[in-house]
C-alpha atoms as a PDB file:
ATOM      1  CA  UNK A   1      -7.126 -26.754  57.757  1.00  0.00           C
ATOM      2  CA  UNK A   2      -3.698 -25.579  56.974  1.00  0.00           C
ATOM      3  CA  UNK A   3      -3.088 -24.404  53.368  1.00  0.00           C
ATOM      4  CA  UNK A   4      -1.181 -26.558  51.402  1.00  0.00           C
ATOM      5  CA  UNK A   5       2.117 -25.849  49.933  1.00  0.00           C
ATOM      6  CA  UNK A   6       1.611 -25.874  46.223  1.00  0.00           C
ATOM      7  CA  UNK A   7       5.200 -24.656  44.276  1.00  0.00           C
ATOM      8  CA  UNK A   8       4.967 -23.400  41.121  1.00  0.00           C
ATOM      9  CA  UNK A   9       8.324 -22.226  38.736  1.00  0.00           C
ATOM     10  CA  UNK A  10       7.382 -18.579  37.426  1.00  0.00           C
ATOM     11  CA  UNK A  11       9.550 -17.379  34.678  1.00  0.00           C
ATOM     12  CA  UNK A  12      10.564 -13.051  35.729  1.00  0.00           C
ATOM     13  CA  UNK A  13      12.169 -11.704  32.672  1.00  0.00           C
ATOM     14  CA  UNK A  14      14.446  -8.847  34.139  1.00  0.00           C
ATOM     15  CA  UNK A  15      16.262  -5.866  31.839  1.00  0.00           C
ATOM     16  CA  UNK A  16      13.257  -6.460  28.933  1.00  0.00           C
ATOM     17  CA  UNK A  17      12.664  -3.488  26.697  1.00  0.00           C
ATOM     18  CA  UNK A  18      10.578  -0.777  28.836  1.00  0.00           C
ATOM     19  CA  UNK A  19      11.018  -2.635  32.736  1.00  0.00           C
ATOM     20  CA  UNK A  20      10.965   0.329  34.829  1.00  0.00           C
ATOM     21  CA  UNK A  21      10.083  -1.197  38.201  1.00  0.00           C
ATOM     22  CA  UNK A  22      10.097  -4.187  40.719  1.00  0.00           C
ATOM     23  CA  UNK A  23       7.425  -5.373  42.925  1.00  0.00           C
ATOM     24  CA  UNK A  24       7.895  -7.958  45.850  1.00  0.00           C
ATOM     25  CA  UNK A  25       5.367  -9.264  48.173  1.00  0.00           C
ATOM     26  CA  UNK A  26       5.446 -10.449  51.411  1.00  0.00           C
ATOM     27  CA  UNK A  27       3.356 -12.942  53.554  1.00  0.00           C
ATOM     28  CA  UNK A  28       5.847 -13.573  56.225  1.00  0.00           C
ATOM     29  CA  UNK A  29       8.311 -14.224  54.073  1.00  0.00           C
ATOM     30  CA  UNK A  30       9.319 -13.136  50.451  1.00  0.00           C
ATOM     31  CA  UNK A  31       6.060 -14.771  48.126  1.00  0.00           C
ATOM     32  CA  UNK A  32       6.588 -13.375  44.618  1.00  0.00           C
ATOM     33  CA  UNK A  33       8.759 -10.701  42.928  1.00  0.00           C
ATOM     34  CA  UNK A  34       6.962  -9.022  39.163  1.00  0.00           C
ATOM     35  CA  UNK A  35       8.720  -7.202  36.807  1.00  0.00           C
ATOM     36  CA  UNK A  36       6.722  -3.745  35.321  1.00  0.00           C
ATOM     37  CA  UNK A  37       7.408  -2.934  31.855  1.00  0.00           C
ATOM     38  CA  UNK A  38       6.023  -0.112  29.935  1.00  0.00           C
ATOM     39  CA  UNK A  39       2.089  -0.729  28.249  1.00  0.00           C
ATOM     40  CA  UNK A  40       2.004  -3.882  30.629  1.00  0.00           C
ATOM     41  CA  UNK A  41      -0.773  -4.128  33.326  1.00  0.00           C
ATOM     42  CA  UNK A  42       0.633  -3.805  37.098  1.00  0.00           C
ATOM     43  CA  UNK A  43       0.167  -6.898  39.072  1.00  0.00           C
ATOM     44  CA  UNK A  44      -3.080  -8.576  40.056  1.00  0.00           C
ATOM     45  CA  UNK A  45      -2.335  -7.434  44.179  1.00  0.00           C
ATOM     46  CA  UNK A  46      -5.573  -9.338  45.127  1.00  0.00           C
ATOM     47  CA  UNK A  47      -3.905 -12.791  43.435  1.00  0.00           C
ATOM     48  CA  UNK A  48      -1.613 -13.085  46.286  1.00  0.00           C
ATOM     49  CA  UNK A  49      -2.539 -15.378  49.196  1.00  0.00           C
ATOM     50  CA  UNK A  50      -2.569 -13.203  52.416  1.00  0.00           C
ATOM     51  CA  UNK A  51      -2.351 -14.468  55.999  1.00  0.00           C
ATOM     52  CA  UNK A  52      -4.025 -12.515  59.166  1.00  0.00           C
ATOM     53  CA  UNK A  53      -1.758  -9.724  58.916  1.00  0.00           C
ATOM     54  CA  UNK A  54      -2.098  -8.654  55.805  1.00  0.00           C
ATOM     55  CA  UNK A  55      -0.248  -9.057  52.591  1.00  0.00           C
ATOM     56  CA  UNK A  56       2.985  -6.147  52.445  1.00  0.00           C
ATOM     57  CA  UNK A  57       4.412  -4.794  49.217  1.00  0.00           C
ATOM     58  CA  UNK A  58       7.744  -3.224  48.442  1.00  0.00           C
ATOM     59  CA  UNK A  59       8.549  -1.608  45.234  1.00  0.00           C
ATOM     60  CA  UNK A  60      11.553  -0.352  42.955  1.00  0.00           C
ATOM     61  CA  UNK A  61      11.655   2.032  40.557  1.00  0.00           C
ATOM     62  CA  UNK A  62      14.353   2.013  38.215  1.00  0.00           C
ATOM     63  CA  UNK A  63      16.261   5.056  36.883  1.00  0.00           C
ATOM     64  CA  UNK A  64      16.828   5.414  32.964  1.00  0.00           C
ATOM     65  CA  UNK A  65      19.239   2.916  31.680  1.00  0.00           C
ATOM     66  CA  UNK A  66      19.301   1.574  35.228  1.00  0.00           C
ATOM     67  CA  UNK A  67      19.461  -2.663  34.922  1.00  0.00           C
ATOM     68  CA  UNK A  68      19.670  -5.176  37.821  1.00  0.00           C
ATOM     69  CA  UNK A  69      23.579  -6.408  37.077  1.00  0.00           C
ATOM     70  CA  UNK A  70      23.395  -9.456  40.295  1.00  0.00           C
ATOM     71  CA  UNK A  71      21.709 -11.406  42.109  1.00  0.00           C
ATOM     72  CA  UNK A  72      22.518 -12.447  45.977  1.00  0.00           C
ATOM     73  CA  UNK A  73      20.854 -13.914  48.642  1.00  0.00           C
ATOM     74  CA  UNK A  74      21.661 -14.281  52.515  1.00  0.00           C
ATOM     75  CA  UNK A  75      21.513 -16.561  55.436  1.00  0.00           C
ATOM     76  CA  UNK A  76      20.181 -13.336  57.866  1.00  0.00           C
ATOM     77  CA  UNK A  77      19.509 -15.002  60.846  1.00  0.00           C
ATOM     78  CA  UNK A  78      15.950 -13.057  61.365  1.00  0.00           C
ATOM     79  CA  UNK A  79      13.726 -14.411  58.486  1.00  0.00           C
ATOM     80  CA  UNK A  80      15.233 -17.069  56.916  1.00  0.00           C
ATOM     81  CA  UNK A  81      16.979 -15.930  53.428  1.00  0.00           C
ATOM     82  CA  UNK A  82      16.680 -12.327  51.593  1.00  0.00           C
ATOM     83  CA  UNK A  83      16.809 -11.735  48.389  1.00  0.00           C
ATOM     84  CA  UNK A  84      18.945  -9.126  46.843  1.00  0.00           C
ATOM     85  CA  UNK A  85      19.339  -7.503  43.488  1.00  0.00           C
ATOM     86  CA  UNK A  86      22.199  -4.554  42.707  1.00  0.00           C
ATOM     87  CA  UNK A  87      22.326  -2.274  39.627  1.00  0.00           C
ATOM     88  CA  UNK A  88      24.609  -1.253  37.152  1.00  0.00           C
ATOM     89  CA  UNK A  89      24.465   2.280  38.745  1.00  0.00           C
ATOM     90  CA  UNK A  90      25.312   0.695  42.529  1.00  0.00           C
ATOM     91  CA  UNK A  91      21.767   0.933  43.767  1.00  0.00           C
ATOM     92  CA  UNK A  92      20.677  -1.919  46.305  1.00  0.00           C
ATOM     93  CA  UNK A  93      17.480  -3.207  46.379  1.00  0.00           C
ATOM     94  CA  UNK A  94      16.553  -5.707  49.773  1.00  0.00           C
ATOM     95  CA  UNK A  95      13.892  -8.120  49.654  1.00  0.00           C
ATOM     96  CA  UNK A  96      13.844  -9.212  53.209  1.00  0.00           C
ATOM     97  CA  UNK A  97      13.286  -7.580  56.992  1.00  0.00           C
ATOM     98  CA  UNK A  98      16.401  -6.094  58.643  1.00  0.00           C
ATOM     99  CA  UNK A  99      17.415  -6.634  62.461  1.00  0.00           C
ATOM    100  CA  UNK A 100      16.386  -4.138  64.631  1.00  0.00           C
ATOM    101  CA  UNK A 101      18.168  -1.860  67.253  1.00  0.00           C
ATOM    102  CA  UNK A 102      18.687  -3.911  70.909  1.00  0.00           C
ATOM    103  CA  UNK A 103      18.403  -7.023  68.830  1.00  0.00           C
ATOM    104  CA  UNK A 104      20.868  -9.500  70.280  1.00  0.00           C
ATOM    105  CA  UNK A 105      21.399 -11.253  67.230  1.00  0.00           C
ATOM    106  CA  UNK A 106      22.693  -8.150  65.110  1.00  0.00           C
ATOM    107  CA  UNK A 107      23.942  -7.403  61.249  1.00  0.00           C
ATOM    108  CA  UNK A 108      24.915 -11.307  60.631  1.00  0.00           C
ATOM    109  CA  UNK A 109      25.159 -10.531  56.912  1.00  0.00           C
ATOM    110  CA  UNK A 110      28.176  -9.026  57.652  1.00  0.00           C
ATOM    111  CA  UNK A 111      29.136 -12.389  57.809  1.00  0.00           C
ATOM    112  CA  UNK A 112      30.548 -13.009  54.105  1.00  0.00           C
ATOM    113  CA  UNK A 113      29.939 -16.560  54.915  1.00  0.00           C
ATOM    114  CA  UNK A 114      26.366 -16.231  55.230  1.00  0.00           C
ATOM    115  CA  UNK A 115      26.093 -14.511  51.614  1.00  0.00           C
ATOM    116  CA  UNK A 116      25.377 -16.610  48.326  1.00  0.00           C
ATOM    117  CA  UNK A 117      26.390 -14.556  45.132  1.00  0.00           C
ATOM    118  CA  UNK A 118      24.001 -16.209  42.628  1.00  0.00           C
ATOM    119  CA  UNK A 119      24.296 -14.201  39.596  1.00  0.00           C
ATOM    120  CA  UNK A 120      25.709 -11.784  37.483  1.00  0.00           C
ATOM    121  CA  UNK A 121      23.567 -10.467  34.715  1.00  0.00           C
ATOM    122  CA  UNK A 122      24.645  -9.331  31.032  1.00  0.00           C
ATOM    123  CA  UNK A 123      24.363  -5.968  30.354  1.00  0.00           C
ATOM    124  CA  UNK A 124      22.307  -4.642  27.590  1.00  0.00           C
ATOM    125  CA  UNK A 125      20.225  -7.961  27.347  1.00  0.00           C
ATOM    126  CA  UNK A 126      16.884  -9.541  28.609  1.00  0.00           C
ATOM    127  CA  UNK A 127      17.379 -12.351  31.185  1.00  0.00           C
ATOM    128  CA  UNK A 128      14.728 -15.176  32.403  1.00  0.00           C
ATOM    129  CA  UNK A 129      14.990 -16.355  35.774  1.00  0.00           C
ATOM    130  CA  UNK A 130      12.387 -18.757  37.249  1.00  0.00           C
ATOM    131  CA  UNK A 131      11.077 -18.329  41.158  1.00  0.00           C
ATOM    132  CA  UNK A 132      10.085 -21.346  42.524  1.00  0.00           C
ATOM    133  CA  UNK A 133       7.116 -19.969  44.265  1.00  0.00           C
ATOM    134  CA  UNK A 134       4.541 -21.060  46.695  1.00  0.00           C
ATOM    135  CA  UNK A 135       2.018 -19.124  49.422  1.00  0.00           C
ATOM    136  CA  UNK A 136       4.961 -19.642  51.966  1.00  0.00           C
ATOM    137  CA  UNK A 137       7.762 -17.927  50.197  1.00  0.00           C
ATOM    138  CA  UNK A 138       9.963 -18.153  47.326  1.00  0.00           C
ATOM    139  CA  UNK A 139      11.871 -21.492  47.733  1.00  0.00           C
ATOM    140  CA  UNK A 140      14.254 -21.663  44.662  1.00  0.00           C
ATOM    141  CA  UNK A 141      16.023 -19.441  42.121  1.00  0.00           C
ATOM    142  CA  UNK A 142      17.206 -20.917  38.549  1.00  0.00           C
ATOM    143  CA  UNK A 143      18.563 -19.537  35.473  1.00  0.00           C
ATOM    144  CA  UNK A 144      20.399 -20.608  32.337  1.00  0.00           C
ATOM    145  CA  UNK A 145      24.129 -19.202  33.515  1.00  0.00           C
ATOM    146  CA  UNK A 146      27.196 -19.519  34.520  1.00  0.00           C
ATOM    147  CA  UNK A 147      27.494 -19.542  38.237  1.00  0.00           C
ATOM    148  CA  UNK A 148      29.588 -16.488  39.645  1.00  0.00           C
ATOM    149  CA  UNK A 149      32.499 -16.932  41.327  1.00  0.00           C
ATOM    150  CA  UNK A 150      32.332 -16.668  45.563  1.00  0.00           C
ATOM    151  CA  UNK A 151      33.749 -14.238  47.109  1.00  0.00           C
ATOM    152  CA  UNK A 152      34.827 -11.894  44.615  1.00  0.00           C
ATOM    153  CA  UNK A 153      32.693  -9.129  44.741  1.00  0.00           C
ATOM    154  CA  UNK A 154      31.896  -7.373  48.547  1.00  0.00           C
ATOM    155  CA  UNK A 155      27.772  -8.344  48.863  1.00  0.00           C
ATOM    156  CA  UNK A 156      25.689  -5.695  48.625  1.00  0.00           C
ATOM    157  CA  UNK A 157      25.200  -4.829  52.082  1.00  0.00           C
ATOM    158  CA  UNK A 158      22.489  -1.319  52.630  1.00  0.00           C
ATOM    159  CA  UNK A 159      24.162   1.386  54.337  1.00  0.00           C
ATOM    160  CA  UNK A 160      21.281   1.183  57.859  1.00  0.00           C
ATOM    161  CA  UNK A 161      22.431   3.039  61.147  1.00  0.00           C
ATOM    162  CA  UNK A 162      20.945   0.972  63.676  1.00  0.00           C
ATOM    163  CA  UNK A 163      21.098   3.270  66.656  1.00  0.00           C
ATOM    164  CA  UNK A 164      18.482   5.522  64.739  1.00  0.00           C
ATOM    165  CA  UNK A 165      16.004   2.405  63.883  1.00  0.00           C
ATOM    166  CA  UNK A 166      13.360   1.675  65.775  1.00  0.00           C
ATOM    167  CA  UNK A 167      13.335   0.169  69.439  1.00  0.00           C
ATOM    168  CA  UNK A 168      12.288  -3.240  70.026  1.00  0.00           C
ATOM    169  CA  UNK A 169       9.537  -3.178  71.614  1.00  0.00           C
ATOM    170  CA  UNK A 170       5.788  -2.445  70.899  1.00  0.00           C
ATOM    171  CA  UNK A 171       3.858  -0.940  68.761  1.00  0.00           C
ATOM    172  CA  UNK A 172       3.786  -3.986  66.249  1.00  0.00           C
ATOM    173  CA  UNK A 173       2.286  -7.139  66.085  1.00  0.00           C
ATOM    174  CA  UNK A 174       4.947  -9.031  64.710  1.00  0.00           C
ATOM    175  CA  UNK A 175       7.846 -10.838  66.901  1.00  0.00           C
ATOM    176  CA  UNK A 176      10.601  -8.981  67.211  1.00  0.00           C
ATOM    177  CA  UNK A 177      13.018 -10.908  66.637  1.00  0.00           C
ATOM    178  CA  UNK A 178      11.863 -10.997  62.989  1.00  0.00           C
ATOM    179  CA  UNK A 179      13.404  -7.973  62.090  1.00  0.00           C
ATOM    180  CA  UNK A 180      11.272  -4.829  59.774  1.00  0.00           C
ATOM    181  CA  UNK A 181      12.014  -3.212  57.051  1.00  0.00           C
ATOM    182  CA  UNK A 182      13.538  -0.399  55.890  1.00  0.00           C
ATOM    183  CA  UNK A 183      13.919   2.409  53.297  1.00  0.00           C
ATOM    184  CA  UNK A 184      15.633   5.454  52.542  1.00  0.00           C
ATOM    185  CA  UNK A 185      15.434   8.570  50.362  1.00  0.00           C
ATOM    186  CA  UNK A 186      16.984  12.033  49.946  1.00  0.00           C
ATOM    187  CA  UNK A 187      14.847  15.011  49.845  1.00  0.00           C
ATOM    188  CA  UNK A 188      16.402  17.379  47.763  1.00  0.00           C
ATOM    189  CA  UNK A 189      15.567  18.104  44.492  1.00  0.00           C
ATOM    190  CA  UNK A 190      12.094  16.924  44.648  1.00  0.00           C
ATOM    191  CA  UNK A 191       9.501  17.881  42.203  1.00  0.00           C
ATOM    192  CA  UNK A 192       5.829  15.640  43.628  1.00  0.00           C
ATOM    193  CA  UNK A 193       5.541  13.279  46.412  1.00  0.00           C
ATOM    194  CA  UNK A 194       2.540  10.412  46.285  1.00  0.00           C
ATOM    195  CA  UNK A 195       0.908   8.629  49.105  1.00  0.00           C
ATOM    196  CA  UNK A 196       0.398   5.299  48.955  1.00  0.00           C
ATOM    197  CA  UNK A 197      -2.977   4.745  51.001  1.00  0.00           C
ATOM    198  CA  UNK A 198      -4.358   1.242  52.699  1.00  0.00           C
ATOM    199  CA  UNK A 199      -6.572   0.019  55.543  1.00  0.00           C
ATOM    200  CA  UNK A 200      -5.284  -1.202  59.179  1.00  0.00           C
ATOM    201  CA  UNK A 201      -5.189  -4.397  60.040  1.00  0.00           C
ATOM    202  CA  UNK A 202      -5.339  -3.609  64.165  1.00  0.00           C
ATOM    203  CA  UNK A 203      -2.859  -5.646  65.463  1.00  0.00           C
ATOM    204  CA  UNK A 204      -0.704  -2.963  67.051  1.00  0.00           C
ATOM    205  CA  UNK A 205      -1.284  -1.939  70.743  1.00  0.00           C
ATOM    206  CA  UNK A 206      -3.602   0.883  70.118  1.00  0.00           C
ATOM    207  CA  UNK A 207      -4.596   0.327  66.162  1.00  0.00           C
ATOM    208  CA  UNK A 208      -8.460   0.561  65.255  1.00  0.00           C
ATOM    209  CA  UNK A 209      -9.084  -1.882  62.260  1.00  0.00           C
ATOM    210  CA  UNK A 210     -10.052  -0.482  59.223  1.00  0.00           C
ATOM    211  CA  UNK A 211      -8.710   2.776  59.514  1.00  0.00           C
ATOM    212  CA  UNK A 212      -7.132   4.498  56.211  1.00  0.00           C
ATOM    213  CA  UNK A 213      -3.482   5.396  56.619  1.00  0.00           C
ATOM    214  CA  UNK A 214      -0.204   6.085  54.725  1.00  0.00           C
ATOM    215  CA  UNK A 215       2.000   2.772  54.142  1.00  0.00           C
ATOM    216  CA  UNK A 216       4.096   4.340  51.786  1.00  0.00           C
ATOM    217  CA  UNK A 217       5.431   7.693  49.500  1.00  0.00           C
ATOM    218  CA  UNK A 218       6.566   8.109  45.836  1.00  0.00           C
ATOM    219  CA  UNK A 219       9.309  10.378  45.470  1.00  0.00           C
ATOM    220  CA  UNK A 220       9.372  11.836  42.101  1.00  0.00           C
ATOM    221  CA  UNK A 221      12.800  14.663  41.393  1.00  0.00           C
ATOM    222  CA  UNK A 222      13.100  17.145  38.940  1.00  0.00           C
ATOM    223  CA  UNK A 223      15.442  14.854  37.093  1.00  0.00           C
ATOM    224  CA  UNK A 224      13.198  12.241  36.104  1.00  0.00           C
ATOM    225  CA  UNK A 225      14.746   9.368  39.422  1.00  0.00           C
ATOM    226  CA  UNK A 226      12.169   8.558  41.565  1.00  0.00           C
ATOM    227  CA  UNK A 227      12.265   6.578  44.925  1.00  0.00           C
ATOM    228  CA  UNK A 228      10.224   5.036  46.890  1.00  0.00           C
ATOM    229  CA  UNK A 229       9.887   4.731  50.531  1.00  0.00           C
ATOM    230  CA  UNK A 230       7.582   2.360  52.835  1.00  0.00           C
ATOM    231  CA  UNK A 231       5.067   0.321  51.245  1.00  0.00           C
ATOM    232  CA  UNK A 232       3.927   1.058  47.818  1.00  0.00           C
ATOM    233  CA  UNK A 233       0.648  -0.762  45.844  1.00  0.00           C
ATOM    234  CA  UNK A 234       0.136   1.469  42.663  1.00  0.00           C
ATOM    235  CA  UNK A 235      -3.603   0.442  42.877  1.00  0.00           C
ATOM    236  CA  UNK A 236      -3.973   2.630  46.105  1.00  0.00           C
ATOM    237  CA  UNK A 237      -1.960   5.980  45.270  1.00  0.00           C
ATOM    238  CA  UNK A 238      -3.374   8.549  46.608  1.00  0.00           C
ATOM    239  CA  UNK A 239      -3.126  12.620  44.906  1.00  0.00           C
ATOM    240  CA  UNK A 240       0.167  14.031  43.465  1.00  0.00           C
ATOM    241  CA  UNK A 241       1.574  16.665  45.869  1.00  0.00           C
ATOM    242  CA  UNK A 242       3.239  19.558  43.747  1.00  0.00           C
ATOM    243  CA  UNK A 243       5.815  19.951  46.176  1.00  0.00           C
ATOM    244  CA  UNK A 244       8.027  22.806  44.211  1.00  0.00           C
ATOM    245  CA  UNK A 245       6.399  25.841  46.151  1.00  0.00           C
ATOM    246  CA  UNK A 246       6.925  24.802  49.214  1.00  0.00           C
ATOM    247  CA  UNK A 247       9.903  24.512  52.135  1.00  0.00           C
ATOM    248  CA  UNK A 248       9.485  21.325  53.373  1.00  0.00           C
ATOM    249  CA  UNK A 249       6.770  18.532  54.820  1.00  0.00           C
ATOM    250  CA  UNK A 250       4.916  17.816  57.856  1.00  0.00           C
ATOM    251  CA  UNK A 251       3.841  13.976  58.669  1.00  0.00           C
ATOM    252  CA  UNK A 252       1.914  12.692  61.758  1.00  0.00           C
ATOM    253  CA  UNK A 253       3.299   9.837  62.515  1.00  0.00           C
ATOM    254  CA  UNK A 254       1.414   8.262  65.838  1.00  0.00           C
ATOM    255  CA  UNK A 255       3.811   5.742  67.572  1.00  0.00           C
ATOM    256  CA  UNK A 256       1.354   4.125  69.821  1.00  0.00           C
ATOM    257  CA  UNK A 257      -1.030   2.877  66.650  1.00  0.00           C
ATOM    258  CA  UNK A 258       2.316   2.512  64.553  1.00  0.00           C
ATOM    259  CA  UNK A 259       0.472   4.347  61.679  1.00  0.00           C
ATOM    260  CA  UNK A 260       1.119   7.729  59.344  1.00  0.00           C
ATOM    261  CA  UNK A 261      -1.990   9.673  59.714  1.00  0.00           C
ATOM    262  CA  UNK A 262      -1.201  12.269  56.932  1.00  0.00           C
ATOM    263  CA  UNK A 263       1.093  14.185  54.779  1.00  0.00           C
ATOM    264  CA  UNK A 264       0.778  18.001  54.818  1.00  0.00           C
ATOM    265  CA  UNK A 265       2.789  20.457  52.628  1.00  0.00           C
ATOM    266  CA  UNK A 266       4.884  22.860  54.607  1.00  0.00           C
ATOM    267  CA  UNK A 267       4.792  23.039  58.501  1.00  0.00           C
ATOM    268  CA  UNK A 268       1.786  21.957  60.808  1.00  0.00           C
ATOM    269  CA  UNK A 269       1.771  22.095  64.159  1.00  0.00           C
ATOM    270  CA  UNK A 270       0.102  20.253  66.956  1.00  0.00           C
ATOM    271  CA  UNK A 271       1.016  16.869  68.927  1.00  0.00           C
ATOM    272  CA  UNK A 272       2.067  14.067  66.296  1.00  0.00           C
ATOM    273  CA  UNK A 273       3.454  16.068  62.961  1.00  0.00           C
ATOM    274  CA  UNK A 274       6.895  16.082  62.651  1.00  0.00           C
ATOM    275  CA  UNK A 275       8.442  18.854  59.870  1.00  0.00           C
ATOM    276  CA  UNK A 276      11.355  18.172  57.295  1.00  0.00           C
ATOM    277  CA  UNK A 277      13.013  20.169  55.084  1.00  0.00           C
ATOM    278  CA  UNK A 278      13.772  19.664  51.457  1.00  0.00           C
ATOM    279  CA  UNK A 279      17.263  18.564  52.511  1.00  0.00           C
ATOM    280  CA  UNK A 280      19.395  15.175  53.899  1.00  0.00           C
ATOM    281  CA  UNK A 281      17.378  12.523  54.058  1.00  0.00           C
ATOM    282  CA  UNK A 282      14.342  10.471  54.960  1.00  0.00           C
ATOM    283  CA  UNK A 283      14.153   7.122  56.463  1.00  0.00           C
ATOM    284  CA  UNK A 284      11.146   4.815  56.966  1.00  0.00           C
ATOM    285  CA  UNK A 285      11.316   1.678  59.291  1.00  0.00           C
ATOM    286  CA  UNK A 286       8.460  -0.522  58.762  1.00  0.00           C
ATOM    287  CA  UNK A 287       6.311  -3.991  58.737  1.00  0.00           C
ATOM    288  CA  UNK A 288       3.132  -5.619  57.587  1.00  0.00           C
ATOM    289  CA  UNK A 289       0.611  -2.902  58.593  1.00  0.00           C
ATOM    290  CA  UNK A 290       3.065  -0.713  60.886  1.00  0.00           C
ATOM    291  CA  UNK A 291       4.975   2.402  60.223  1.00  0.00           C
ATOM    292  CA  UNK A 292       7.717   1.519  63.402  1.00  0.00           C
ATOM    293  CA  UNK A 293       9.785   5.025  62.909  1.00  0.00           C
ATOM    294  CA  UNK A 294      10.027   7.716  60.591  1.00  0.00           C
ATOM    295  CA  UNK A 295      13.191  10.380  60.980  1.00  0.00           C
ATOM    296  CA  UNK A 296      15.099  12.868  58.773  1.00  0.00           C
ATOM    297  CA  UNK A 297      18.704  12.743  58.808  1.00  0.00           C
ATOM    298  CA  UNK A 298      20.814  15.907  57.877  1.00  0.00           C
ATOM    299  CA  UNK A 299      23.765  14.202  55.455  1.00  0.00           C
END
């Protein structure tokens, strides 16, 4: 029996007192976005209605005095519509899959006719907006505003080089067509680095179920920032890596079971581990239960 489609409005107070992060999950399609404010309790993960394939979780940490300023959404083509939010300090966060290299239906956000500017925040102030939500996806956005004007601002579109995502093709479960994910981080600078850890779900080709892996890292920098890349629950984090003392990191990424094995501090050698230094940049291609490419990118 199928599930049915119960909707419910949620109110998601953004730029509160103490917010310093987002969360958005993912069962197919975009299924709830929290708010984390200081002395709060994180998100109930369990709560969320999971399909076969598991239930996928992005996450945004905001720098200090950082505030989401808009709120867009776009017509992608892949999945449906994504939802995005930019800050005050430029930053672009996308809550929705990206198209994938030898994709013929490429970038159609590009398209400025495809984007929907649907709101511009005041700075220095709480705002309520309410998510019509359901086990499906989110199917509504509301709040008590003036609606921007089209067309004036250029959408904030991620800055993704497709000829260095992954190809499309297996490892992955998922149809291809749908797009993955993706996230990006510099390495410089960086004072600890946290695994996020989870269980497979063994739908790629040569995946065991129930295996521990890596979905995700923390990137914490000697400034205070911190970024995240992959999939991040923060009721599954592993051990703080100290990462100060050391010239780089090594990560064995295996394509054929579209899983991270392990972190390692400094070089390792062997079949699998790829080393990068504590320069350019990292960038993490990914889906529910699949790591699809990991590469470091000199800038």
């Amino acid at each position: 029996m199928p599930f049915p489609r119960i909707k419910i409005m949620k109110p998601l107070v953004l730029n509160g007192v103490g917010m310093r992060a987002l969360s958005a999950c993912f069962n197919g399609h975009c299924s709830n976005i929290s708010g984390h404010y200081a002395g709060s309790p994180d998100p109930n993960y369990e709560d969320q209605q999971t399909n076969s394939n598991g239930t996928l979780w992005l996450h945004f940490i905001l720098d200090k005095g950082e505030q989401i300023s808009e709120i867009w959404n776009w017509s992608n083509m892949v999945r449906g519509k994504g939802i995005v939010f930019r800050t005050n300090k430029g930053r672009i966060w996308t809550c929705s899959r990206q198209p994938l290299r030898d994709e013929s239906i490429r970038w159609a956000i590009l398209d400025p006719t495809r984007w929907d500017h649907l709101a511009d925040l005041p700075p220095g102030e709480p705002t309520t907006i309410y998510l019509e939500e359901s086990w499906v996806s989110i199917t509504r956005l509301a709040l008590h505003s003036e609606a921007p004007v089209q067309g004036v601002k250029e959408p904030p579109l991620e800055t993704v080089t497709f000829e260095e995502g992954p190809v499309n093709k297996k490892p992955g479960y998922f149809k291809h067509s749908e797009g993955a994910h993706c996230s990006s981080a510099l390495l410089a600078g960086l004072a600890t680095i946290t695994p996020c850890w989870d269980k497979t779900h063994g739908h790629a080709r040569e995946q065991e179920e129930g295996v521990w892996h890596i979905t995700g890292l923390i990137l914490r920098y000697e400034d205070g920032r911190a970024r995240v890349l992959g999939q991040v629950r923060l009721d599954s984090l592993g051990e703080s890596l100290d990462v100060t003392a050391r010239d780089g990191i090594s990560l064995k990424h295996v394509w054929e079971k579209a899983m991270l094995e392990n972190v390692q501090l400094g070089r390792v050698g062997g079949d699998g581990w790829m080393w990068m230094p504590w320069e350019g940049s990292m960038t993490w291609w990914f889906d529910n239960g699949a790591t699809k490419k990991i590469f470091h990118k000199d800038e």
